[in-house]
Structure formats: C-alpha cells, structure tokens
N, C-alpha and C. Protein backbone atom coordinates (compact mmCIF):
# COMPACT_ATOMS: atom_id res chain seq x y z
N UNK A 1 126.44 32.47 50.04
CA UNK A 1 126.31 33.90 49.83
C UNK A 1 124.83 34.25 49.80
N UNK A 2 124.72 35.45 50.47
CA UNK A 2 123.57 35.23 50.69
C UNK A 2 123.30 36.15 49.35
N UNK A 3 121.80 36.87 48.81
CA UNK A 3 121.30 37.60 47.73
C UNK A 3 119.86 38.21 47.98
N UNK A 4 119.80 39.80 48.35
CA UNK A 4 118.58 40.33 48.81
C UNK A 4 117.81 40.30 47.55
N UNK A 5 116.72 40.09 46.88
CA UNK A 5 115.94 40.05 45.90
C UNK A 5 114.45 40.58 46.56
N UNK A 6 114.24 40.58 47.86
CA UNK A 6 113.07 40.41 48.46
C UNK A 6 112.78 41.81 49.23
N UNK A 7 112.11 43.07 49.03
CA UNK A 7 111.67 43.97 49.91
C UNK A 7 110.48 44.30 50.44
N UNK A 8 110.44 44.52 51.64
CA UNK A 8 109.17 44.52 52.09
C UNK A 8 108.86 45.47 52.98
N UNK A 9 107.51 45.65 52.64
CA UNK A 9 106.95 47.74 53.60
C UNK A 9 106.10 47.26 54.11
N UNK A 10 106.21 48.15 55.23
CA UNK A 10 105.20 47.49 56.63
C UNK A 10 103.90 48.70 55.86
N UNK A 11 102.81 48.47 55.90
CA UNK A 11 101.94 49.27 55.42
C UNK A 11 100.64 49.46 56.32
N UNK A 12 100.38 50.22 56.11
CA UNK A 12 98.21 50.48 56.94
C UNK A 12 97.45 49.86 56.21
N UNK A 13 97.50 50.15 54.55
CA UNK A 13 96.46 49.39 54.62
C UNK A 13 97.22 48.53 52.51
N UNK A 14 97.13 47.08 52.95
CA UNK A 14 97.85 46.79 51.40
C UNK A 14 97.23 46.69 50.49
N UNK A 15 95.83 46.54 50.65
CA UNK A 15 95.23 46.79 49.25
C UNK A 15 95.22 48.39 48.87
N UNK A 16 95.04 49.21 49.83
CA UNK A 16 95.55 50.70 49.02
C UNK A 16 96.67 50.74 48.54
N UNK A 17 97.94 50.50 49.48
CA UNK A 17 99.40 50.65 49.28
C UNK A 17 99.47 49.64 47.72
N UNK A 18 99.00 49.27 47.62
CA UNK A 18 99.03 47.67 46.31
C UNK A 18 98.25 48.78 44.99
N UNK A 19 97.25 49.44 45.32
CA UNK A 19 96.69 50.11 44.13
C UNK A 19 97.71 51.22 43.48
N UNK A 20 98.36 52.18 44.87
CA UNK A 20 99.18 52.84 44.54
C UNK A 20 100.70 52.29 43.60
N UNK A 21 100.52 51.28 44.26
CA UNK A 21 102.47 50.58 43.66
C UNK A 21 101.76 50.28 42.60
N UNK A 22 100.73 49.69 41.66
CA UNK A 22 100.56 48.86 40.74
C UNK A 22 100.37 50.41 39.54
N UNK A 23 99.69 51.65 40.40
CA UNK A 23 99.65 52.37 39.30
C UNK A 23 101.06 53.40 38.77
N UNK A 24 102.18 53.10 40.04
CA UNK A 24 103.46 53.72 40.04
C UNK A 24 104.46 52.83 39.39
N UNK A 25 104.43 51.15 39.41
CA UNK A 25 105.04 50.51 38.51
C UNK A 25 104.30 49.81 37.42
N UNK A 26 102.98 50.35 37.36
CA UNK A 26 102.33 49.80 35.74
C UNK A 26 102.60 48.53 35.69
N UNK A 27 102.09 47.55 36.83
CA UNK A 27 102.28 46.33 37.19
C UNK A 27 101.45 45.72 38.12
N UNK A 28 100.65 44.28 37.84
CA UNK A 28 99.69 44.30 38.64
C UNK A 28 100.40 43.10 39.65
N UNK A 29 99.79 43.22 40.94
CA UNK A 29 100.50 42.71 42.11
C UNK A 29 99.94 41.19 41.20
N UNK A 30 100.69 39.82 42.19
CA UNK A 30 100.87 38.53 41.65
C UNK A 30 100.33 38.24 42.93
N UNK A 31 100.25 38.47 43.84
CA UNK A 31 99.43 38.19 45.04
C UNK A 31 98.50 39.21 45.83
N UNK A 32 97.34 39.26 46.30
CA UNK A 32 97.24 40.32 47.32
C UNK A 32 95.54 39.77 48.01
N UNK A 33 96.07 39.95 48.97
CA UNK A 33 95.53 39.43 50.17
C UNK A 33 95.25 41.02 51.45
N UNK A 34 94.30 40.89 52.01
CA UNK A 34 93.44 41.85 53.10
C UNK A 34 95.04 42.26 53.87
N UNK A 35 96.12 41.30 54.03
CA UNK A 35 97.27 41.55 54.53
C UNK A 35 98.44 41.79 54.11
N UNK A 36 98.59 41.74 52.67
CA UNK A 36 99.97 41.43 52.37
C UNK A 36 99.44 41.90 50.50
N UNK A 37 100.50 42.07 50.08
CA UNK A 37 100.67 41.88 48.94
C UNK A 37 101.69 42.15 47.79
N UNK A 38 102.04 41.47 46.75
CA UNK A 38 103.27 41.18 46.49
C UNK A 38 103.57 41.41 44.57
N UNK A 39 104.26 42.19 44.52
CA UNK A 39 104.61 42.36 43.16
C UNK A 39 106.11 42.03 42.56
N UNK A 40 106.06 41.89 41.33
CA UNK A 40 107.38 40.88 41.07
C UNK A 40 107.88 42.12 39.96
N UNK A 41 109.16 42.45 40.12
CA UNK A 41 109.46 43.65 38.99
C UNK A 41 110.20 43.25 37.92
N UNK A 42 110.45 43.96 36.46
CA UNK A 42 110.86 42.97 35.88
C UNK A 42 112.67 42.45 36.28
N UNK A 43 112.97 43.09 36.99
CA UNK A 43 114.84 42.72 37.11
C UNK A 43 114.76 41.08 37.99
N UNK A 44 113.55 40.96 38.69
CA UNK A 44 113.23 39.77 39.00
C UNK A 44 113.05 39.74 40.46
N UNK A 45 113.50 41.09 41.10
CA UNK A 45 113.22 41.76 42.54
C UNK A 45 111.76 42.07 42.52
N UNK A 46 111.21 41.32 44.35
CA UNK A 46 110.35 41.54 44.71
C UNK A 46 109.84 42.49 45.11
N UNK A 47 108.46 43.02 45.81
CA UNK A 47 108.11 44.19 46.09
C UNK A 47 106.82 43.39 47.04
N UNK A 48 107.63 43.84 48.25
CA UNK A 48 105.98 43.11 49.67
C UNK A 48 105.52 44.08 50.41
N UNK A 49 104.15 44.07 50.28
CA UNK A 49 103.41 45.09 51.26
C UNK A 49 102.64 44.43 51.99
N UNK A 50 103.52 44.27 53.61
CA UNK A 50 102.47 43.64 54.49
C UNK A 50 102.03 44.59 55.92
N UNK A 51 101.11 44.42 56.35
CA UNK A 51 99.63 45.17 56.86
C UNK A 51 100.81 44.97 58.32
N UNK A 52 100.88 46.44 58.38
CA UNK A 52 101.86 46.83 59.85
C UNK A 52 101.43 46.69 60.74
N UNK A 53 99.77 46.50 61.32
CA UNK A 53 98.90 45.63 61.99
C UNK A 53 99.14 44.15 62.26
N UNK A 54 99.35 43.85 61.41
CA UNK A 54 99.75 42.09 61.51
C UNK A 54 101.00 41.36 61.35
N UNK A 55 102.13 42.24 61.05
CA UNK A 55 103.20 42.06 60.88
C UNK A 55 103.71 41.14 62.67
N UNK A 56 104.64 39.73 62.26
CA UNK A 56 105.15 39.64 63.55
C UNK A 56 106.53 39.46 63.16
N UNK A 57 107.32 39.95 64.33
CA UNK A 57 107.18 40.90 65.15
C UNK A 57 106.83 41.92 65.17
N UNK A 58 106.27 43.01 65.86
CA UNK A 58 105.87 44.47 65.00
C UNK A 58 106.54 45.31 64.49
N UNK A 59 106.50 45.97 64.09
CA UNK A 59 107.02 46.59 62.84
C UNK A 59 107.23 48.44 63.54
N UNK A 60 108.72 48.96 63.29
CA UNK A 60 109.22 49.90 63.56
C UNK A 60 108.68 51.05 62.39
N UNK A 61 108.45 52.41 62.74
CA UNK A 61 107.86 53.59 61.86
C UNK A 61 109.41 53.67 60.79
N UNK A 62 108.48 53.68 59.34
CA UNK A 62 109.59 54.17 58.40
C UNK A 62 110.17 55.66 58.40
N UNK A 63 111.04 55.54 57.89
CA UNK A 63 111.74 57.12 57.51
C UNK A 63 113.24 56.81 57.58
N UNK A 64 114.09 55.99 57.55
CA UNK A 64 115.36 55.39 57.58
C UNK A 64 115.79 54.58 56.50
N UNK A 65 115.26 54.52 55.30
CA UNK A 65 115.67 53.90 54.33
C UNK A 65 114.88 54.77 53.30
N UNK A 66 114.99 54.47 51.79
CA UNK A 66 114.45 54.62 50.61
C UNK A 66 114.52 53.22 49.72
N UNK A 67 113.78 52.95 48.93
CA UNK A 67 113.03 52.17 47.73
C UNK A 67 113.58 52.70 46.42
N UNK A 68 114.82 52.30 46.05
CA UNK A 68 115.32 52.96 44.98
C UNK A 68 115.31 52.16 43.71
N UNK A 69 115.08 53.18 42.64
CA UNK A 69 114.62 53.19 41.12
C UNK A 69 116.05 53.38 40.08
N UNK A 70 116.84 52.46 39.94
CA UNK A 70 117.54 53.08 38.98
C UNK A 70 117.09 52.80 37.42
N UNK A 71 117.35 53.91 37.08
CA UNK A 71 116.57 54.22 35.16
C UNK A 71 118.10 54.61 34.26
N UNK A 72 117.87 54.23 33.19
CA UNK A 72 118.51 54.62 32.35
C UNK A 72 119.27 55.54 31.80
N UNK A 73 118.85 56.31 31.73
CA UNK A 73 119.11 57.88 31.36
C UNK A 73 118.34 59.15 32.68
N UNK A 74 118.94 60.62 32.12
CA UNK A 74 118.46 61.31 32.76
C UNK A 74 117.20 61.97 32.39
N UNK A 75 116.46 61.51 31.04
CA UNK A 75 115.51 61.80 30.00
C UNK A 75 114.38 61.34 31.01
N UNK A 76 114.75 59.40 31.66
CA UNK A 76 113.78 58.50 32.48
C UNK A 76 113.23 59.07 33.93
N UNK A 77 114.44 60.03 34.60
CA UNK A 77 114.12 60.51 35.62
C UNK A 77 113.47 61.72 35.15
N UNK A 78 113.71 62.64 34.45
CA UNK A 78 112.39 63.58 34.01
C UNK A 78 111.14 62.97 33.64
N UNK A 79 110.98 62.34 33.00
CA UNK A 79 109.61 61.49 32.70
C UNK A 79 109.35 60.99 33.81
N UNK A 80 109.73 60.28 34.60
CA UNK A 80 109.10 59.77 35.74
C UNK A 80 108.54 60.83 36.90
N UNK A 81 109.70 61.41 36.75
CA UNK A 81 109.06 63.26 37.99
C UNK A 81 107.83 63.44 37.27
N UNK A 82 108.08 63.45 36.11
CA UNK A 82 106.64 64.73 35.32
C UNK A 82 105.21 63.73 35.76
N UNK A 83 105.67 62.22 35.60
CA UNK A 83 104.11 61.34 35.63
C UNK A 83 103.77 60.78 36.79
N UNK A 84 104.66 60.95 38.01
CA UNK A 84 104.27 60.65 39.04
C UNK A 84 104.00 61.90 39.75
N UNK A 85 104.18 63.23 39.63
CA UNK A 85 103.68 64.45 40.09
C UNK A 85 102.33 64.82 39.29
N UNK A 86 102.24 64.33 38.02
CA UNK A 86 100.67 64.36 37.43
C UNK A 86 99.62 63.53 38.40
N UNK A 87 99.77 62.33 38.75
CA UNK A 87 98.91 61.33 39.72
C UNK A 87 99.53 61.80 41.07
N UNK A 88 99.78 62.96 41.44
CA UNK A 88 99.69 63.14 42.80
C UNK A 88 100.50 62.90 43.73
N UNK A 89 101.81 62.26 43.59
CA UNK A 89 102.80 61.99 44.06
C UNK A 89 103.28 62.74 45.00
N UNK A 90 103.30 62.55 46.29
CA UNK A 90 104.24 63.63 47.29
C UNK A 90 105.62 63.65 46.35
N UNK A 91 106.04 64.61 46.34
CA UNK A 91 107.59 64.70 45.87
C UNK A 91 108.39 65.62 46.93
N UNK A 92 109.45 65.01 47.57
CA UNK A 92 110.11 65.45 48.56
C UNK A 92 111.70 66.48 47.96
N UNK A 93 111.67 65.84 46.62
CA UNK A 93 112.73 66.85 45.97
C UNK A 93 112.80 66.85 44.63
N UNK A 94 112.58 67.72 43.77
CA UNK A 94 112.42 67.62 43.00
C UNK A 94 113.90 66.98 42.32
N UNK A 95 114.02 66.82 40.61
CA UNK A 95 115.01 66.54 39.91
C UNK A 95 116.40 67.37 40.12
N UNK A 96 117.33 66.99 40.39
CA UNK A 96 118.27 67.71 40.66
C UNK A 96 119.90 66.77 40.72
N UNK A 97 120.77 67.11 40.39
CA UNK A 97 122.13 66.53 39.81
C UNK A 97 122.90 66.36 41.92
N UNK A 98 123.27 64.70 42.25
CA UNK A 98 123.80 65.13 43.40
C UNK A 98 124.91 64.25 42.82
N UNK A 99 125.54 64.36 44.30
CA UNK A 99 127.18 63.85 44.20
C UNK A 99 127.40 62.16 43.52
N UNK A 100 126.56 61.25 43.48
CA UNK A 100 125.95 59.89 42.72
C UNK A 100 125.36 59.97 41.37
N UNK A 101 124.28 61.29 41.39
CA UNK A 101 123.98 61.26 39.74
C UNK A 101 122.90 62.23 39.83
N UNK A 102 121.92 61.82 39.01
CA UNK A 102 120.91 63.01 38.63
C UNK A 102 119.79 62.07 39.34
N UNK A 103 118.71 63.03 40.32
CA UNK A 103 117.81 62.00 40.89
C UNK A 103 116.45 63.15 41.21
N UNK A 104 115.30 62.61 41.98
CA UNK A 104 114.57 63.00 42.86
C UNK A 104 113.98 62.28 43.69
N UNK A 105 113.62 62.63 45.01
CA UNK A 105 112.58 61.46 45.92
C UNK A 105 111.26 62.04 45.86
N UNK A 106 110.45 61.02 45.89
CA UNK A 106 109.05 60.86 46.61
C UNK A 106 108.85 60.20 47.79
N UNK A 107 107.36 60.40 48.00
CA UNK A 107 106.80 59.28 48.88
C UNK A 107 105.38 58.65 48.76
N UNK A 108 105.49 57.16 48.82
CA UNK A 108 104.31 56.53 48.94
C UNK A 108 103.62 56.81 50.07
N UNK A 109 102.03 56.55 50.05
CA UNK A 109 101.51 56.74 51.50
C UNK A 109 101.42 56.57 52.60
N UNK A 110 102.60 55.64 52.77
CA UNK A 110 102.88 55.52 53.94
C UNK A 110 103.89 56.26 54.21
N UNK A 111 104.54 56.92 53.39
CA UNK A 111 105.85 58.09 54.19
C UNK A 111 107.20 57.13 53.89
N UNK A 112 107.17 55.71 52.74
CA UNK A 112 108.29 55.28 52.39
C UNK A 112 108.99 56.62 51.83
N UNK A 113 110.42 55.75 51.33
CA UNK A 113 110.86 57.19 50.44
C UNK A 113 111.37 56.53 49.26
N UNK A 114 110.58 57.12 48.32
CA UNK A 114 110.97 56.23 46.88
C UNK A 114 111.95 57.43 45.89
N UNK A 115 112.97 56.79 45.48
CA UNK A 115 114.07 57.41 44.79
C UNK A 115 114.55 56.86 43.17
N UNK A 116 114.00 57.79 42.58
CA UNK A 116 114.61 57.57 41.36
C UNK A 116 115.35 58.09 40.46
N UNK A 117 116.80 57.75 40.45
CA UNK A 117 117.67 58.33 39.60
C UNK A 117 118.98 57.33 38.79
N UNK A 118 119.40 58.26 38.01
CA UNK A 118 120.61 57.90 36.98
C UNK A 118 121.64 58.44 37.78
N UNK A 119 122.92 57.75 37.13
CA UNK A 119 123.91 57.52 37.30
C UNK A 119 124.75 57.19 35.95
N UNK A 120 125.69 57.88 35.72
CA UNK A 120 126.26 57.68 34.27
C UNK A 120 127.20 56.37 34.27
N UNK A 121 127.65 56.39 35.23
CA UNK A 121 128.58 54.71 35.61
C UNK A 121 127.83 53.49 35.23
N UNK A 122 126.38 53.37 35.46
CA UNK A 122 125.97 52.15 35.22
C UNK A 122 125.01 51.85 34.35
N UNK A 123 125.62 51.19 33.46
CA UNK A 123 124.64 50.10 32.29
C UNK A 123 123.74 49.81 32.36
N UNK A 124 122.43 50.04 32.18
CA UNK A 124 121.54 49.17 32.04
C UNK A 124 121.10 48.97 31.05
N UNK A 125 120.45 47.43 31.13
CA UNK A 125 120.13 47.25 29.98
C UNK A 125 118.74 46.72 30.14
C-alpha cells in the first residue's frame, strides 16, 4: 500500500518560497539548498520546494491543485485568515462556510493555492 506523506512545489526561486513557508508554518526548513528545500510538519508530512528551473523532468505551471490545511476549529481558520492577511498574503477567498466546512484560500508566490479549513466531522487532535 502505497502512503503519500511527501509534497512537492515546483518553485522560481526556494530560498524565497522557503522564507515564505517557514514564516506561514512558523517552522524552519530541515534542509535548503540554492535548489530545493524541505520542511517536515508536525503530522509528520513533508513539504518540498524544488527550483522549477532544475526540476527533471520539467515541471508543468500550477493552478490545478491546492496545499490543504486542516485546523481544528472554526476559531483556527479565523486566526489564520486574520495573520496571514496581516503578512501580506494573497487571499483568493476570504472565510466563508462551503458544502465540506468552513474555509478560505490563499496563495503562495508562486500562484500555489493554499487552503485552510474546518470541518466538523473530523477529530483532530
């Protein structure tokens, strides 16, 4: 069986994309290199940013997926809107209740699409 633990963004440039993720997950990368660089979150899922320049094979333009955040409560997704729109955050929608749960998207600078929301169905702990 196989088990995805491992994601990875084709990026321009990873030591920017690496400053941005480290100040959006309050986590400092465990690797980072002129090409690549790599943060470990705590659920134990990875986070890879490698240089869309050097990527082989090359690497297709994002906008077909999202980077999703699930939080706790709907308290976590207000706090998170409010402190990632303080540091500048593109926000593509704000907080708002959809047919899955209560959420909003952003985007990192490269035009990923990062999503963070609740869901009353699932536990976390």
């Amino acid at each position: 069986m196989l088990d995805s633990l491992f994601n990875i963004l084709y990026v321009d440039s990873p030591a920017q994309s690496a400053k941005f993720y480290q100040q959006l997950l309050e986590l400092d990368p465990i690797e980072a290199s002129a090409t690549f660089a790599l943060f470990v979150l705590p659920s134990g899922n990875k986070l890879g940013l490698w240089s869309r320049h050097t990527v082989e094979p090359s690497a297709t333009p994002p906008g077909g997926s999202e980077l999703a955040f699930a939080v706790p409560d709907k308290a976590t997704v207000e706090q998170l809107y409010a402190s990632w729109s303080e540091r500048g955050v593109t926000v593509l929608q704000p907080p708002q209740v959809m047919d899955f749960g209560y959420t909003f998207t952003a985007t990192d600078p490269d035009g990923h699409r990062l999503r963070v929301f609740w869901m009353q169905c699932l536990r976390l702990t």
